[in-house]
Protein backbone atom coordinates (compact mmCIF):
# COMPACT_ATOMS: atom_id res chain seq x y z
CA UNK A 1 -21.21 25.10 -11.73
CA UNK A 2 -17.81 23.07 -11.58
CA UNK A 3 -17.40 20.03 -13.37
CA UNK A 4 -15.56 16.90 -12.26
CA UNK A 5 -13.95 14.51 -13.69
CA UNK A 6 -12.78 11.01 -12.64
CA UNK A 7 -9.76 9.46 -13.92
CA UNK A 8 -8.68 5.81 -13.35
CA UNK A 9 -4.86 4.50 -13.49
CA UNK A 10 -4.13 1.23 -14.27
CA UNK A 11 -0.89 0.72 -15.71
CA UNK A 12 0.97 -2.87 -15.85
CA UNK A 13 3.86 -1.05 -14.21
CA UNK A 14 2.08 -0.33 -10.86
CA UNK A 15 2.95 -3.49 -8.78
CA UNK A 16 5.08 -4.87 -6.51
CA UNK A 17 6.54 -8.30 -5.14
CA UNK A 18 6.42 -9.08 -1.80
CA UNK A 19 6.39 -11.37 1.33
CA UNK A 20 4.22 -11.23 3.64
CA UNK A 21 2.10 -13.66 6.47
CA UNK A 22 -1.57 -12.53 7.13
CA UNK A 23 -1.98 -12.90 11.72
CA UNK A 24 -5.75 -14.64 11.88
CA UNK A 25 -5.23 -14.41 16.03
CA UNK A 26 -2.67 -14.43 18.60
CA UNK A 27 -1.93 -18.23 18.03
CA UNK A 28 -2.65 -18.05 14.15
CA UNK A 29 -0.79 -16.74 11.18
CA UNK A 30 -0.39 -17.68 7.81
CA UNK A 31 3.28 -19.14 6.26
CA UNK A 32 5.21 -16.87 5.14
CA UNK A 33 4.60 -16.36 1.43
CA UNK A 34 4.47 -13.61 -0.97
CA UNK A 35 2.41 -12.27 -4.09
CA UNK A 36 2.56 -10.16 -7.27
CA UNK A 37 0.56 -7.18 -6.01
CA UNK A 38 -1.21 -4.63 -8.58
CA UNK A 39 -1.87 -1.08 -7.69
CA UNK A 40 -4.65 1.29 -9.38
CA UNK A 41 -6.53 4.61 -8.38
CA UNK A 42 -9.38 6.11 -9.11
CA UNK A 43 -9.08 10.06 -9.12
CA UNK A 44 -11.88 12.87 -8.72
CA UNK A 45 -10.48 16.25 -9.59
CA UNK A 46 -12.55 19.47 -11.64
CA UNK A 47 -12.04 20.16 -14.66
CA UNK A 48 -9.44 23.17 -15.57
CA UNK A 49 -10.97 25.51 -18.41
CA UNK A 50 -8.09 24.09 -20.64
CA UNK A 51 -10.18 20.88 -20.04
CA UNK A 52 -7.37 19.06 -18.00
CA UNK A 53 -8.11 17.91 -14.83
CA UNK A 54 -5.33 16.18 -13.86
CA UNK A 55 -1.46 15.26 -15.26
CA UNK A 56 -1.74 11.24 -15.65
CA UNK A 57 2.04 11.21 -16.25
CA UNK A 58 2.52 12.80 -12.95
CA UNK A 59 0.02 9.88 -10.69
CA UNK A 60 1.10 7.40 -12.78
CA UNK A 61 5.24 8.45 -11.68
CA UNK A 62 4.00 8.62 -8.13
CA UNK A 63 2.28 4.77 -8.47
CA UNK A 64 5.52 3.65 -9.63
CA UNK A 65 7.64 5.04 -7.29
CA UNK A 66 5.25 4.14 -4.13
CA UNK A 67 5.54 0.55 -5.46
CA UNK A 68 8.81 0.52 -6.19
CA UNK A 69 9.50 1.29 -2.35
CA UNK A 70 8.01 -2.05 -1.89
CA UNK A 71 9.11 -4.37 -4.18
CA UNK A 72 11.15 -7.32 -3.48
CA UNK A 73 10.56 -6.92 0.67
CA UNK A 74 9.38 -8.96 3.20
CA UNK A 75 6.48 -6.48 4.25
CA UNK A 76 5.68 -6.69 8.30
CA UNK A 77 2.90 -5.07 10.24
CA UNK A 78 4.83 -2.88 12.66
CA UNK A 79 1.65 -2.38 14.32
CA UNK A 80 -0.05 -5.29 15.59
CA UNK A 81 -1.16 -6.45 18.72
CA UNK A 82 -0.55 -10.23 18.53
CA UNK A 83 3.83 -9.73 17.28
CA UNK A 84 6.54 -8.31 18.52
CA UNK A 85 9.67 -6.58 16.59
CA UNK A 86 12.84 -6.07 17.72
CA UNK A 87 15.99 -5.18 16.01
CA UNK A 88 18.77 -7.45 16.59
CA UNK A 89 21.59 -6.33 14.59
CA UNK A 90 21.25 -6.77 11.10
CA UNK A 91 18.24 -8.60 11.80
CA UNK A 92 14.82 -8.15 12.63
CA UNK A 93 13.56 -10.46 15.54
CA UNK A 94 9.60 -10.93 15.20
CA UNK A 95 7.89 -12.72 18.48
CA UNK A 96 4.86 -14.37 17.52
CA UNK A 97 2.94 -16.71 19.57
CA UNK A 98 6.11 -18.39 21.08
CA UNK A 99 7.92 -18.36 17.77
CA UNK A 100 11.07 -16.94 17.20
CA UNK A 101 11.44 -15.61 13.72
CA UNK A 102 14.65 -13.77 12.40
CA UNK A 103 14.32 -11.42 8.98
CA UNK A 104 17.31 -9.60 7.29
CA UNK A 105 16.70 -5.92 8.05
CA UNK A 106 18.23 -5.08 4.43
CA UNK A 107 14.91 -7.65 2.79
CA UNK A 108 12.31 -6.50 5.52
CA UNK A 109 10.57 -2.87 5.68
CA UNK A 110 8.27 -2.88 9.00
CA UNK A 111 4.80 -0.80 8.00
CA UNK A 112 2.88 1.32 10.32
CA UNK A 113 0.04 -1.11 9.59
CA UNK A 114 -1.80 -3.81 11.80
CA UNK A 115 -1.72 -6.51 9.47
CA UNK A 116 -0.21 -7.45 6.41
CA UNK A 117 -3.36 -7.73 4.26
CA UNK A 118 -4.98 -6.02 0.72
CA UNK A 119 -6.67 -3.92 3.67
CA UNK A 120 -4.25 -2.28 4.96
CA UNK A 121 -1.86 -2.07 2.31
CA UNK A 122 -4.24 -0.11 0.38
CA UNK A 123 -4.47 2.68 3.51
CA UNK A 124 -1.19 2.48 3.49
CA UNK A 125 -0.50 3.60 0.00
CA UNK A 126 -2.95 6.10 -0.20
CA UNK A 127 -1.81 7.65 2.75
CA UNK A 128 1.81 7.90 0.81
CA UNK A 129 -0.41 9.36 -2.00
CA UNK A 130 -2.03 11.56 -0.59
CA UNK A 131 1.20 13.05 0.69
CA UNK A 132 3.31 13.63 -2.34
CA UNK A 133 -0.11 14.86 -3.32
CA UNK A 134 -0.40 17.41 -0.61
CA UNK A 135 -2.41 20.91 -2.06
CA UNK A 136 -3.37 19.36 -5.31
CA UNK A 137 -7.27 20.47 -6.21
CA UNK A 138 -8.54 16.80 -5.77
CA UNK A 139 -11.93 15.64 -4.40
CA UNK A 140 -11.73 11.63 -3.61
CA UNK A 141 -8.80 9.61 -4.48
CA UNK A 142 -9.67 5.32 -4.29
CA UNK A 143 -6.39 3.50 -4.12
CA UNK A 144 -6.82 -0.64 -4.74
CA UNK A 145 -4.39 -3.31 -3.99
CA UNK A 146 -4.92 -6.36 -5.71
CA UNK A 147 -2.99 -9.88 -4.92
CA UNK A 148 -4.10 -11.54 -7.44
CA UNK A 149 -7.06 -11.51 -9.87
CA UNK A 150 -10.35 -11.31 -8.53
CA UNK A 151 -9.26 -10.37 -4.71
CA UNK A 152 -8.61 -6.26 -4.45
CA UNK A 153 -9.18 -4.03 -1.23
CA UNK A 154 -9.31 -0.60 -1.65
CA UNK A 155 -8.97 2.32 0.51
CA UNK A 156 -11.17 6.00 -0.24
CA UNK A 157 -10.61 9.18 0.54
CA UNK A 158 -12.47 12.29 0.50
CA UNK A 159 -11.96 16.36 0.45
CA UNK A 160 -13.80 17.42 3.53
């Protein structure tokens, strides 16, 4: 019978600062504003006969990097329905419900998400994971973004 294991990452090196505005509706948004976000997983992998499951040195270098790729940027949801994006130059040119806004491209990454929330953040990143993680032997992988303490979202996946 196979045994599996769960591991759980939660280093003090797994965040990342960023701006961001959450869109409520077409006519609402929050202010721009930004938070110190936390990152942690929750792995389910068998257990090797050597009694390793997993290389925590190697998902705890992925964390890092995956939150270093967002640090220190304003973080906009390339996806939604209520904002446009355009570039203009070295600056992005968001449309939002008549307002003009204009970001530095070099500050601003645009995600493939709908909003800029916990939510979707956390797909987000465990999308990323689960690529660099591509053909590993791993059941369910639960990514959480936190933006402060006591408000997380977290995003599951599982081996089919």
């Amino acid at each position: 019978m196979e045994r599996l294991t769960t591991l759980f990452i939660d280093k003090e090196s797994h965040k990342f600062s960023a701006a961001h505005y959450t869109i409520f509706s077409s006519s609402e948004r929050e202010r721009l504003h930004g938070h110190n976000y936390s990152v942690s997983v929750r792995i389910v992998a068998p257990i090797g006969p050597n009694g390793f499951s997993a290389d925590y040195n190697v998902y705890k270098s992925r964390l890092k990097a995956l939150c270093d790729d967002l640090d220190e940027y304003l973080l906009l949801a390339g996806d939604s329905p209520h904002q446009s994006i355009d570039e203009a130059g070295a600056y992005y040119r968001v449309a939002f419900a008549g307002e003009e806004m204009m970001f530095l491209r070099s500050d601003t990454q645009v995600l493939p998400i709908s909003n800029a929330t916990v939510e979707e953040f956390s797909h987000y990143l465990l999308q990323r994971l689960l690529q660099v993680s591509e053909g590993e032997d791993l059941r369910e992988i639960e990514l959480c973004v936190a933006s402060g303490p006591g408000q997380r979202a977290s995003a599951i996946w599982r081996m089919a």
